[in-house]
PDB file of N, CA and C in Angstrom:
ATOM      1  N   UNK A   1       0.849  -1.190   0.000  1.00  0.00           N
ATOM      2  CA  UNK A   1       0.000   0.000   0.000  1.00  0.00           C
ATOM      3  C   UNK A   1       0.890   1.247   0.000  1.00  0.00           C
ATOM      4  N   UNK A   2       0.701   2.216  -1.038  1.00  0.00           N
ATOM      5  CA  UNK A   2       1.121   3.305  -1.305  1.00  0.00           C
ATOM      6  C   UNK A   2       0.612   4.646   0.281  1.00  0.00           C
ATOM      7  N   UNK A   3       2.031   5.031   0.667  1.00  0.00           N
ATOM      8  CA  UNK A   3       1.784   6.092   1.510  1.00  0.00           C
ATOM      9  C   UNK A   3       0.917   7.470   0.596  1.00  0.00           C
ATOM     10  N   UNK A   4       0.844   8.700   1.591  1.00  0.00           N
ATOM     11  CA  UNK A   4       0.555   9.485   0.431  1.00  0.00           C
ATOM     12  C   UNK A   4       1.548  10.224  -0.132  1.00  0.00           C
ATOM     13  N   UNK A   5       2.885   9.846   0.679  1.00  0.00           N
ATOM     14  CA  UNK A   5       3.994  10.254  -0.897  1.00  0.00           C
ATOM     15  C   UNK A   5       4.276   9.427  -1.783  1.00  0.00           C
ATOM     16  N   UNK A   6       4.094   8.172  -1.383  1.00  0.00           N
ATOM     17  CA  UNK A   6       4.004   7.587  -2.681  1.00  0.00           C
ATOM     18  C   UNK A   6       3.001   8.029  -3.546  1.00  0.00           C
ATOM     19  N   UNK A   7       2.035   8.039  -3.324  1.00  0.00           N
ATOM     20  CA  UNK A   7       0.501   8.117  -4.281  1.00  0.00           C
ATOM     21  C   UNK A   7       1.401   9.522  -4.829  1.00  0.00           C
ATOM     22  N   UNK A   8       1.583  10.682  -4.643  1.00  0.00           N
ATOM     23  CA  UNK A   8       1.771  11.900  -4.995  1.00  0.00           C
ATOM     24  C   UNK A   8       3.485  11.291  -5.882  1.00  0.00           C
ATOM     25  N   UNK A   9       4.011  10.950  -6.041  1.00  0.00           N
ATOM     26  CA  UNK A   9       5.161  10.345  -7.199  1.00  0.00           C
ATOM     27  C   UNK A   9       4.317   9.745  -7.874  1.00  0.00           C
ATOM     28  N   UNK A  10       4.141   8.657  -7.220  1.00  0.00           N
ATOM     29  CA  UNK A  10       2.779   7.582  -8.729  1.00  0.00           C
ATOM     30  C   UNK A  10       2.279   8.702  -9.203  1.00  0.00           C
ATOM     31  N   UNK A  11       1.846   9.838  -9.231  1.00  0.00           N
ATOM     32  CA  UNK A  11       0.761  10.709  -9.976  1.00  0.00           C
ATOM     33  C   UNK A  11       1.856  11.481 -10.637  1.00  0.00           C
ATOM     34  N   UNK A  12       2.693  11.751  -9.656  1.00  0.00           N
ATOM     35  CA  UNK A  12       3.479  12.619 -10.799  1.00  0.00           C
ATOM     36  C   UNK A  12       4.167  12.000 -11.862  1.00  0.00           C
ATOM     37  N   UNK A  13       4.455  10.920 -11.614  1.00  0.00           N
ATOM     38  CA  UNK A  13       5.238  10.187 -12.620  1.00  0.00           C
ATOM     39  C   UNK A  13       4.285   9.764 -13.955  1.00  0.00           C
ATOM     40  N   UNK A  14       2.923   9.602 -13.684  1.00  0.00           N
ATOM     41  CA  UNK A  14       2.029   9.615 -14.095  1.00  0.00           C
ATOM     42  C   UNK A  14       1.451  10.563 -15.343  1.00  0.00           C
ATOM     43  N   UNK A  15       1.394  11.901 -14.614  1.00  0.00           N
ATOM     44  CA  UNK A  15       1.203  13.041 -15.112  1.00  0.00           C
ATOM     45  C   UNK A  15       2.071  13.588 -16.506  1.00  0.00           C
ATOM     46  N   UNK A  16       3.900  12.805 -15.994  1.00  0.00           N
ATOM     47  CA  UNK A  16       4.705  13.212 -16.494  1.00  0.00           C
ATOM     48  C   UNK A  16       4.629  12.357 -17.951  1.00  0.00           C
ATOM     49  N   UNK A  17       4.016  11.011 -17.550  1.00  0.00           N
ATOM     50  CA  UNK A  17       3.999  10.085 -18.637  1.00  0.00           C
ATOM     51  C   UNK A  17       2.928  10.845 -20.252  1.00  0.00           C
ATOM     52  N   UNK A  18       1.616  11.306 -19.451  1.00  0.00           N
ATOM     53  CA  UNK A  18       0.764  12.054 -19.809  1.00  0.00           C
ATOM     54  C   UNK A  18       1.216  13.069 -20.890  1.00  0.00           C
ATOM     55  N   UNK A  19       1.866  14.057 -20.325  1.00  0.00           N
ATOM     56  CA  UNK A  19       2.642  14.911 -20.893  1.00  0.00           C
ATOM     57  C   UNK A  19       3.482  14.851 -21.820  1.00  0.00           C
ATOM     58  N   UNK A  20       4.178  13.551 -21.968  1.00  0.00           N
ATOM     59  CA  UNK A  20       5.049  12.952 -22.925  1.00  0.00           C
ATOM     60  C   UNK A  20       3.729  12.429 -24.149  1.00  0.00           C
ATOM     61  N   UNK A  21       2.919  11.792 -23.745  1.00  0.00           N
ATOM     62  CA  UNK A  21       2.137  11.364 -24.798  1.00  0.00           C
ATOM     63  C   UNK A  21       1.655  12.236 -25.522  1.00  0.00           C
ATOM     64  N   UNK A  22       1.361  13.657 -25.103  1.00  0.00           N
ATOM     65  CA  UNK A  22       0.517  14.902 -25.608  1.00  0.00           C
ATOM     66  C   UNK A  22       1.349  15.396 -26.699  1.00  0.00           C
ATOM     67  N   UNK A  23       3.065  15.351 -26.186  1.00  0.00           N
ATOM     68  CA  UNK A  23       4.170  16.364 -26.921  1.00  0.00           C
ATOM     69  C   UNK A  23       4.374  15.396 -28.058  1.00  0.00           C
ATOM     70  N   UNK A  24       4.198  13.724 -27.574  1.00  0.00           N
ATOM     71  CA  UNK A  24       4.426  13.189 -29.053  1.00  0.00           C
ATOM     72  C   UNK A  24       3.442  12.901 -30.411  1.00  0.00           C
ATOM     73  N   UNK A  25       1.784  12.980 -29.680  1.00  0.00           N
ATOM     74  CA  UNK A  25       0.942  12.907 -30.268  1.00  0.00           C
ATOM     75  C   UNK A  25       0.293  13.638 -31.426  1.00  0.00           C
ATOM     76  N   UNK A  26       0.607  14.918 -30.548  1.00  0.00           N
ATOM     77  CA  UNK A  26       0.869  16.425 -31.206  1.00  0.00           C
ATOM     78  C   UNK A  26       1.922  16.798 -31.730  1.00  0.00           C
ATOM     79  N   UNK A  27       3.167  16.117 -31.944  1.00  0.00           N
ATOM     80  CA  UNK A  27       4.447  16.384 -32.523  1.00  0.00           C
ATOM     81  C   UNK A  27       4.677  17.754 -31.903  1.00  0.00           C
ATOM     82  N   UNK A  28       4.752  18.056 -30.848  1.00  0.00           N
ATOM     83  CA  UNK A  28       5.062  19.501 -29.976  1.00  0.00           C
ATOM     84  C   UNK A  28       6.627  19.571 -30.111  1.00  0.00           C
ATOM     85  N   UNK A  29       7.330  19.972 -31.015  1.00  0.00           N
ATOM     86  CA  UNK A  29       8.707  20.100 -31.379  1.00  0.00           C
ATOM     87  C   UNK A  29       9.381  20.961 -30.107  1.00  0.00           C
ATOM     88  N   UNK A  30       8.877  21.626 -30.247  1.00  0.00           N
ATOM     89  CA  UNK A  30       9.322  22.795 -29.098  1.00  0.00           C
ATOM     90  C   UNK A  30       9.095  23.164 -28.332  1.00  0.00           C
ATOM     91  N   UNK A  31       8.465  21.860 -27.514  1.00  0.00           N
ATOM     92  CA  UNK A  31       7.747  21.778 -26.192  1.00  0.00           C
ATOM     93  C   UNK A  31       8.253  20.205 -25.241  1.00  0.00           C
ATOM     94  N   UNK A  32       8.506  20.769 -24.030  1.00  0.00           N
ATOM     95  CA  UNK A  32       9.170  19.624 -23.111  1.00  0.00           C
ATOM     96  C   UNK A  32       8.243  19.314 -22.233  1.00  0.00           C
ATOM     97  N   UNK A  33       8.246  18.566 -21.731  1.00  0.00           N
ATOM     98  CA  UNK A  33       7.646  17.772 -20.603  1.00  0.00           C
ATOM     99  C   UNK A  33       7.571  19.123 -19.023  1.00  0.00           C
ATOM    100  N   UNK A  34       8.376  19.850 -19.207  1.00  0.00           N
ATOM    101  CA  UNK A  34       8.884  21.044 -18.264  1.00  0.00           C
ATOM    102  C   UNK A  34       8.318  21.855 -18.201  1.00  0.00           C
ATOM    103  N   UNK A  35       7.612  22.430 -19.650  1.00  0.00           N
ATOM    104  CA  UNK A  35       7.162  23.496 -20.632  1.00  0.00           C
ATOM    105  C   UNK A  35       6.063  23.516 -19.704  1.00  0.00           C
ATOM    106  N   UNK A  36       5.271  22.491 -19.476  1.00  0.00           N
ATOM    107  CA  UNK A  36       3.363  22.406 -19.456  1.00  0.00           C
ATOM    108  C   UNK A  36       3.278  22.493 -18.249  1.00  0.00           C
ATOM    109  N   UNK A  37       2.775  23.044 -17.539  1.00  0.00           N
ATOM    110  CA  UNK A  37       2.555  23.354 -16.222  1.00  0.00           C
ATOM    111  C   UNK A  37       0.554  22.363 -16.164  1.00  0.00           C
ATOM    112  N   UNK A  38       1.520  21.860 -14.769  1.00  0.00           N
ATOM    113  CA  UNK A  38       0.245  20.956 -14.984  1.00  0.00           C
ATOM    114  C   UNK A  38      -1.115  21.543 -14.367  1.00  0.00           C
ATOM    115  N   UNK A  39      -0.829  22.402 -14.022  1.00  0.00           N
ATOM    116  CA  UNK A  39      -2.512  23.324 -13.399  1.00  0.00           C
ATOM    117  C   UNK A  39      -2.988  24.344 -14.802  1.00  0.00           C
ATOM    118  N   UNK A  40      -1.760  24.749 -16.014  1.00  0.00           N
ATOM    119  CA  UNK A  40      -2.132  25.779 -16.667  1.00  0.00           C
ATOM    120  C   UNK A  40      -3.362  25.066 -17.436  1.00  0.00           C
ATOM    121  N   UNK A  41      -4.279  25.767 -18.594  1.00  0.00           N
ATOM    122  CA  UNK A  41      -5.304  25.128 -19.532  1.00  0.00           C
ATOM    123  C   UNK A  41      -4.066  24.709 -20.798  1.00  0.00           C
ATOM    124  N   UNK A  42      -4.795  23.252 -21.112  1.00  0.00           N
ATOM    125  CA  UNK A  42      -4.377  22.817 -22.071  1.00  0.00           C
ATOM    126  C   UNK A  42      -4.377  23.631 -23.913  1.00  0.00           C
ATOM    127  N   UNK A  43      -6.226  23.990 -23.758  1.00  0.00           N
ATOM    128  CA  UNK A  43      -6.554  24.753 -24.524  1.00  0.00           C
ATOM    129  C   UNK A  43      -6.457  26.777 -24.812  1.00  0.00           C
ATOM    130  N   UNK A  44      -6.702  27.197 -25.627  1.00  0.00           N
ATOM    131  CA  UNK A  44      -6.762  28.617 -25.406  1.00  0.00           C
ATOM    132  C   UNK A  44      -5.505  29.088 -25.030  1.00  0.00           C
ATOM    133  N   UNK A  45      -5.140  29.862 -23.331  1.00  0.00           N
ATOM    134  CA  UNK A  45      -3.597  31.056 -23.247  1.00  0.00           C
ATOM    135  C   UNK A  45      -2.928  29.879 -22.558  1.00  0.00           C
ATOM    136  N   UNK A  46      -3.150  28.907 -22.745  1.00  0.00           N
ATOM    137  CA  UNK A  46      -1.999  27.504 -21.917  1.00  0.00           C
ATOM    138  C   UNK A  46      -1.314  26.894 -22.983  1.00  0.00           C
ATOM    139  N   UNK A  47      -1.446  25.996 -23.179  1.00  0.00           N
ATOM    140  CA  UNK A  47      -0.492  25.142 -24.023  1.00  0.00           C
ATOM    141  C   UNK A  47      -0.832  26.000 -25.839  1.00  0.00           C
ATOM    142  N   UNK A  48      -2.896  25.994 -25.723  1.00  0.00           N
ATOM    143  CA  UNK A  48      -2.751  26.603 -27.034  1.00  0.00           C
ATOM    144  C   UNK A  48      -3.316  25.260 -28.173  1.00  0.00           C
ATOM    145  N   UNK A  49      -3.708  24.630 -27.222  1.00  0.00           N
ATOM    146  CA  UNK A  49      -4.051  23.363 -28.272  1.00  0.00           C
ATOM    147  C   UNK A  49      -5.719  24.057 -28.874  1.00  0.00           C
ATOM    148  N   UNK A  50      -6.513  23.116 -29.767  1.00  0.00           N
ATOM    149  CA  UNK A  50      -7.202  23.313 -30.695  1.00  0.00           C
ATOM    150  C   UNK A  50      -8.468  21.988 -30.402  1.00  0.00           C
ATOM    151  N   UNK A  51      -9.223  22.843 -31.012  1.00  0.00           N
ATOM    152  CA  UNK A  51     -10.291  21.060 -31.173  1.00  0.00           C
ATOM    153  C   UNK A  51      -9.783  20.044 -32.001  1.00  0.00           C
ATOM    154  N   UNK A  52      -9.196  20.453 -33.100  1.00  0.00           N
ATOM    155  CA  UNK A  52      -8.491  18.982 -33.948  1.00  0.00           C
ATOM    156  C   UNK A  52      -7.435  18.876 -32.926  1.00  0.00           C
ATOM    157  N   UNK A  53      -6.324  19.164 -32.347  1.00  0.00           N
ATOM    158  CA  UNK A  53      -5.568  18.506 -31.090  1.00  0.00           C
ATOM    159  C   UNK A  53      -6.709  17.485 -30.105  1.00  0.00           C
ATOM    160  N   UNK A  54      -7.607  18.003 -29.968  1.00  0.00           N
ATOM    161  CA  UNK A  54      -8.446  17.351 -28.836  1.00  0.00           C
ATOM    162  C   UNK A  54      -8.488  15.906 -29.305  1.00  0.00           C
ATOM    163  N   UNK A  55      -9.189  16.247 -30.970  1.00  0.00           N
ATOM    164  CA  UNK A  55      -9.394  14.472 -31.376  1.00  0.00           C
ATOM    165  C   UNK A  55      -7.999  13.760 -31.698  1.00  0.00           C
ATOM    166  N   UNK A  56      -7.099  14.075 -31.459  1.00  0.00           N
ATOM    167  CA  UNK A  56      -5.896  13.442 -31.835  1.00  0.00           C
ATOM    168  C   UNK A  56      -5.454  13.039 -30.567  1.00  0.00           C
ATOM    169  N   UNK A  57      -5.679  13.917 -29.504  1.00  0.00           N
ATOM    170  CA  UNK A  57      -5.650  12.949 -28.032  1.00  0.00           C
ATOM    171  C   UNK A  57      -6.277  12.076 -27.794  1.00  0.00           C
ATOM    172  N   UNK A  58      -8.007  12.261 -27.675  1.00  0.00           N
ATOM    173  CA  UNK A  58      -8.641  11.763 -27.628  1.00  0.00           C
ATOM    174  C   UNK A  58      -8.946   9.841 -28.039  1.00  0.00           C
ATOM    175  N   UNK A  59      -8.228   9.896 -29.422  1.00  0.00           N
ATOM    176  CA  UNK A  59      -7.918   8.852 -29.992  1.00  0.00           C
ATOM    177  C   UNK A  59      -6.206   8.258 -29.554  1.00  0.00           C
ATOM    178  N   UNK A  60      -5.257   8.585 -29.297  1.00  0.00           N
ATOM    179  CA  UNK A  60      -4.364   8.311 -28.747  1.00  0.00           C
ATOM    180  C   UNK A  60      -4.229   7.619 -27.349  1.00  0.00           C
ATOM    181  N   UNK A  61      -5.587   8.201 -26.305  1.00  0.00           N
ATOM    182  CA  UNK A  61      -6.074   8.124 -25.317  1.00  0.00           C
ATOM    183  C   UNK A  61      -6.607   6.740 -24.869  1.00  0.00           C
ATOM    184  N   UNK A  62      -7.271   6.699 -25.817  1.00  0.00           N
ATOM    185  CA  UNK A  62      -7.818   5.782 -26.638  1.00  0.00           C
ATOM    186  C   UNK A  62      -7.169   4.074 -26.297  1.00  0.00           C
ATOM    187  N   UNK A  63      -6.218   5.014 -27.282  1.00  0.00           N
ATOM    188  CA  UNK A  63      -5.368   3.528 -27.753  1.00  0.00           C
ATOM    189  C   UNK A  63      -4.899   3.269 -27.047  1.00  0.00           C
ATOM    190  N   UNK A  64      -4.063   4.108 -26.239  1.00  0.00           N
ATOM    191  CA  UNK A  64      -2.960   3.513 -25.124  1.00  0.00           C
ATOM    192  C   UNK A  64      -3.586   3.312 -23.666  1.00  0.00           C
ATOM    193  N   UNK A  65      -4.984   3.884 -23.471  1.00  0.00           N
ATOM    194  CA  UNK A  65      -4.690   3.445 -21.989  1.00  0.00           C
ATOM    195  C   UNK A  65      -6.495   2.739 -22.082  1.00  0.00           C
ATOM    196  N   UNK A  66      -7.072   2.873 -23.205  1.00  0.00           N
ATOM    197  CA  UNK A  66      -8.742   2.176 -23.315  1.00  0.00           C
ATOM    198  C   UNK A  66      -9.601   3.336 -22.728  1.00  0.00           C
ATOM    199  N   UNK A  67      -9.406   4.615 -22.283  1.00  0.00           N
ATOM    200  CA  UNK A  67     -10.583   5.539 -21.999  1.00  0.00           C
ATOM    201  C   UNK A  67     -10.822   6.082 -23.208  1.00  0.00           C
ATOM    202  N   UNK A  68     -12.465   5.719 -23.444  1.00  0.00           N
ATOM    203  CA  UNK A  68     -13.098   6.482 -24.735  1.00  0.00           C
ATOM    204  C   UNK A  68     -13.612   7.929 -24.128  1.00  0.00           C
ATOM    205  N   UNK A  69     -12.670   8.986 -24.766  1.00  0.00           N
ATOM    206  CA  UNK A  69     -13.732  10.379 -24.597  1.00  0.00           C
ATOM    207  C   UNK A  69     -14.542  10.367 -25.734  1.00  0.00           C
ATOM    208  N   UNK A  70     -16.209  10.679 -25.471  1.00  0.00           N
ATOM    209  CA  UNK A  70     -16.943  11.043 -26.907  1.00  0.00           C
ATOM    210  C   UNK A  70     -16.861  12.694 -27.084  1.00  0.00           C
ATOM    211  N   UNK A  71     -16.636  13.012 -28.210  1.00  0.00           N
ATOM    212  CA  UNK A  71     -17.041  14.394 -28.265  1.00  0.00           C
ATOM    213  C   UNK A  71     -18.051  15.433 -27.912  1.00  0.00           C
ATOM    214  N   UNK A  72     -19.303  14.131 -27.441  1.00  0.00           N
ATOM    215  CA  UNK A  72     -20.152  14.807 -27.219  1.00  0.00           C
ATOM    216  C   UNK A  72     -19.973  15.106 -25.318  1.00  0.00           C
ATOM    217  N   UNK A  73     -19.496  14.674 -25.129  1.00  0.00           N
ATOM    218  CA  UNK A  73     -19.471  14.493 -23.522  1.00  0.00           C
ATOM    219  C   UNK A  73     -19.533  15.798 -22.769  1.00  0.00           C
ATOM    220  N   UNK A  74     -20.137  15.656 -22.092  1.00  0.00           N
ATOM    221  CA  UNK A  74     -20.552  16.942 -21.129  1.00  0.00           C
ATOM    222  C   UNK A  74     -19.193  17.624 -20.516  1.00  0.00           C
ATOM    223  N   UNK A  75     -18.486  16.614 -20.147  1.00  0.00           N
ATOM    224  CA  UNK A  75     -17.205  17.126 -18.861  1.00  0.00           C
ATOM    225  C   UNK A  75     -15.998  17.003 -19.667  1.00  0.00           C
ATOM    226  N   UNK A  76     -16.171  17.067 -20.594  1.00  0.00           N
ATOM    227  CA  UNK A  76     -14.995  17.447 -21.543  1.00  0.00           C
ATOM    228  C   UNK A  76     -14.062  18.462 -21.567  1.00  0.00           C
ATOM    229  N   UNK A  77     -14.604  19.734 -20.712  1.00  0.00           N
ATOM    230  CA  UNK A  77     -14.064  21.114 -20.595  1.00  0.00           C
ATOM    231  C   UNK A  77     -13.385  20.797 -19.881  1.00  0.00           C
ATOM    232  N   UNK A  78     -13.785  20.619 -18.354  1.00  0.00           N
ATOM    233  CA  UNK A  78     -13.734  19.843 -16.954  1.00  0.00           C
ATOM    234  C   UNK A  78     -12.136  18.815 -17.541  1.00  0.00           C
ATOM    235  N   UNK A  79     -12.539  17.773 -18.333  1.00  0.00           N
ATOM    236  CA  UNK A  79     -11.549  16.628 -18.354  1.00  0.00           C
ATOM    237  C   UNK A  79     -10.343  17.374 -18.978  1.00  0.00           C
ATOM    238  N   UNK A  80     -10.333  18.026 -19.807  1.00  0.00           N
ATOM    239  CA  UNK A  80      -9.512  18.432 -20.440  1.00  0.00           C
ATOM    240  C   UNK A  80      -8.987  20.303 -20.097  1.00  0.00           C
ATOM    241  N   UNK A  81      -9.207  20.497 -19.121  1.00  0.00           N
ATOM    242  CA  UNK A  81      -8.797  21.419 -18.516  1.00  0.00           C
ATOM    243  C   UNK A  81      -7.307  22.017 -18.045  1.00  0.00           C
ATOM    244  N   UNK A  82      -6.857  20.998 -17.855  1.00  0.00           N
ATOM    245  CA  UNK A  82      -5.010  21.330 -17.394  1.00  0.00           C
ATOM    246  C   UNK A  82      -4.624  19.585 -17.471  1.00  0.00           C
ATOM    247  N   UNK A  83      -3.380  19.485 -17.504  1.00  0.00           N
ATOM    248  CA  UNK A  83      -2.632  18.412 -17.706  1.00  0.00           C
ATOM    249  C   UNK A  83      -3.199  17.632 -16.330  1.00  0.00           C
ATOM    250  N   UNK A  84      -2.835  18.079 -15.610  1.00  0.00           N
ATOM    251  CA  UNK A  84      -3.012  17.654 -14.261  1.00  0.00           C
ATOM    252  C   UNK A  84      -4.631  17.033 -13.976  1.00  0.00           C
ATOM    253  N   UNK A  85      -5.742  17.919 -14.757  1.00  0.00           N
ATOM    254  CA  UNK A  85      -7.296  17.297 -15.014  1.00  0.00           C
ATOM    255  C   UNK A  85      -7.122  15.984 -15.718  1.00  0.00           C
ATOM    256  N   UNK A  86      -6.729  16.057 -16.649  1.00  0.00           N
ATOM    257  CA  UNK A  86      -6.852  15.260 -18.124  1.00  0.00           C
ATOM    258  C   UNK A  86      -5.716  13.791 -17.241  1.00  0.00           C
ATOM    259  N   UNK A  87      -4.845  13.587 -16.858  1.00  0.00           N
ATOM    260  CA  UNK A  87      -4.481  13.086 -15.952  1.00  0.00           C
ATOM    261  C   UNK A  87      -5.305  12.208 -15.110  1.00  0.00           C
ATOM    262  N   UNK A  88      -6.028  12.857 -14.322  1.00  0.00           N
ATOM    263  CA  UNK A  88      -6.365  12.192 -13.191  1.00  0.00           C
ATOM    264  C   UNK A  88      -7.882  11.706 -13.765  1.00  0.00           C
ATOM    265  N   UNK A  89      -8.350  11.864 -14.622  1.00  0.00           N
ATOM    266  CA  UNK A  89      -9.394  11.572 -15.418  1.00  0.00           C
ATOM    267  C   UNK A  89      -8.757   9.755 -16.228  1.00  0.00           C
ATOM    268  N   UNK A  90      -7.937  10.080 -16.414  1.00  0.00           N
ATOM    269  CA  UNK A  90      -7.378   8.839 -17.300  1.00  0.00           C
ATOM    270  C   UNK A  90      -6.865   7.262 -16.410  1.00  0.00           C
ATOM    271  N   UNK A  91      -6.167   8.429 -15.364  1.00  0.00           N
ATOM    272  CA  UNK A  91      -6.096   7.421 -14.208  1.00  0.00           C
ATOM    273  C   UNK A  91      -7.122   6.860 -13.764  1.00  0.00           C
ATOM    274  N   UNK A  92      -8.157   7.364 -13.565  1.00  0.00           N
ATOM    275  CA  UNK A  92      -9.261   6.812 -12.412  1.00  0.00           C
ATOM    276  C   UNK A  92     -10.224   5.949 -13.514  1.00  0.00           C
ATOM    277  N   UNK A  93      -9.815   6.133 -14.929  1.00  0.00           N
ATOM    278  CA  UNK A  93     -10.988   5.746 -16.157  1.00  0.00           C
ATOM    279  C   UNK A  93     -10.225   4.382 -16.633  1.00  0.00           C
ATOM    280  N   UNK A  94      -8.953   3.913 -16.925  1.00  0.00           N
ATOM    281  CA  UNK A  94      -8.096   3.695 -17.991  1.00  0.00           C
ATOM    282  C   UNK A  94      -8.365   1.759 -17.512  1.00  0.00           C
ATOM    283  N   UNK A  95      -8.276   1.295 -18.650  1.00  0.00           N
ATOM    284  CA  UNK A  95      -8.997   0.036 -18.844  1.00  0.00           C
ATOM    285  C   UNK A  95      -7.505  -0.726 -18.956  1.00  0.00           C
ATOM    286  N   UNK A  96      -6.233  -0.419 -19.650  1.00  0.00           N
ATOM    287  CA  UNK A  96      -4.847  -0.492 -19.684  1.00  0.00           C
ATOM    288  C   UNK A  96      -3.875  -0.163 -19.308  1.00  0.00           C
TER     289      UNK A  96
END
C-alpha cells in the first residue's frame, strides 16, 4: 500500500507520462515535458491546443490506456482542462 507520498510520485510520474504522450501525439517540437505546467489550460492562453488537437488525443487516449472520450461528452471542458485534469481523469478511467 502506497503512503501518500508515494501516491503523490505515482501521480506525478504519471502526469509526467501524460505529458510525454501529448508532446508526441501532437508532434510539440518545441515543447518539453517542463514546458506544461500541470494546473495551466491545455486549450486557449496555456499550451494553445485546438479542437483537432483534442481528437488526436482523444484517440491516442484511446489507444494507449482504453478511456473512450466522446465528443459529445458533457465534462470534456472539466476533463480536459489542465494536464493535471486530463491526468487524473485517465487514471481513475483507464482500462490499460
Amino acid at each position: 500500500m502506497l503512503n501518500n507520498a508515494g501516491t503523490q510520485v505515482t501521480d506525478q510520474m504519471f502526469r509526467i507520462e501524460v505529458a510525454k504522450m501529448i508532446i508526441d501525439t501532437l508532434v510539440l517540437e518545441d515543447v518539453s515535458v517542463d514546458d506544461i505546467d500541470p494546473e495551466a489550460p491545455l486549450f486557449g492562453d496555456g499550451l494553445g491546443l485546438d479542437s483537432i488537437d483534442a481528437l488526436e488525443l482523444s484517440f491516442a487516449i484511446a489507444q494507449r490506456y482504453g478511456v473512450k472520450l466522446r465528443s459529445d461528452e458533457k465534462r470534456n471542458q472539466d476533463i480536459f482542462a489542465s494536464l493535471d485534469a486530463l491526468s487524473r481523469h485517465i487514471s481513475g478511467n483507464r482500462t490499460k
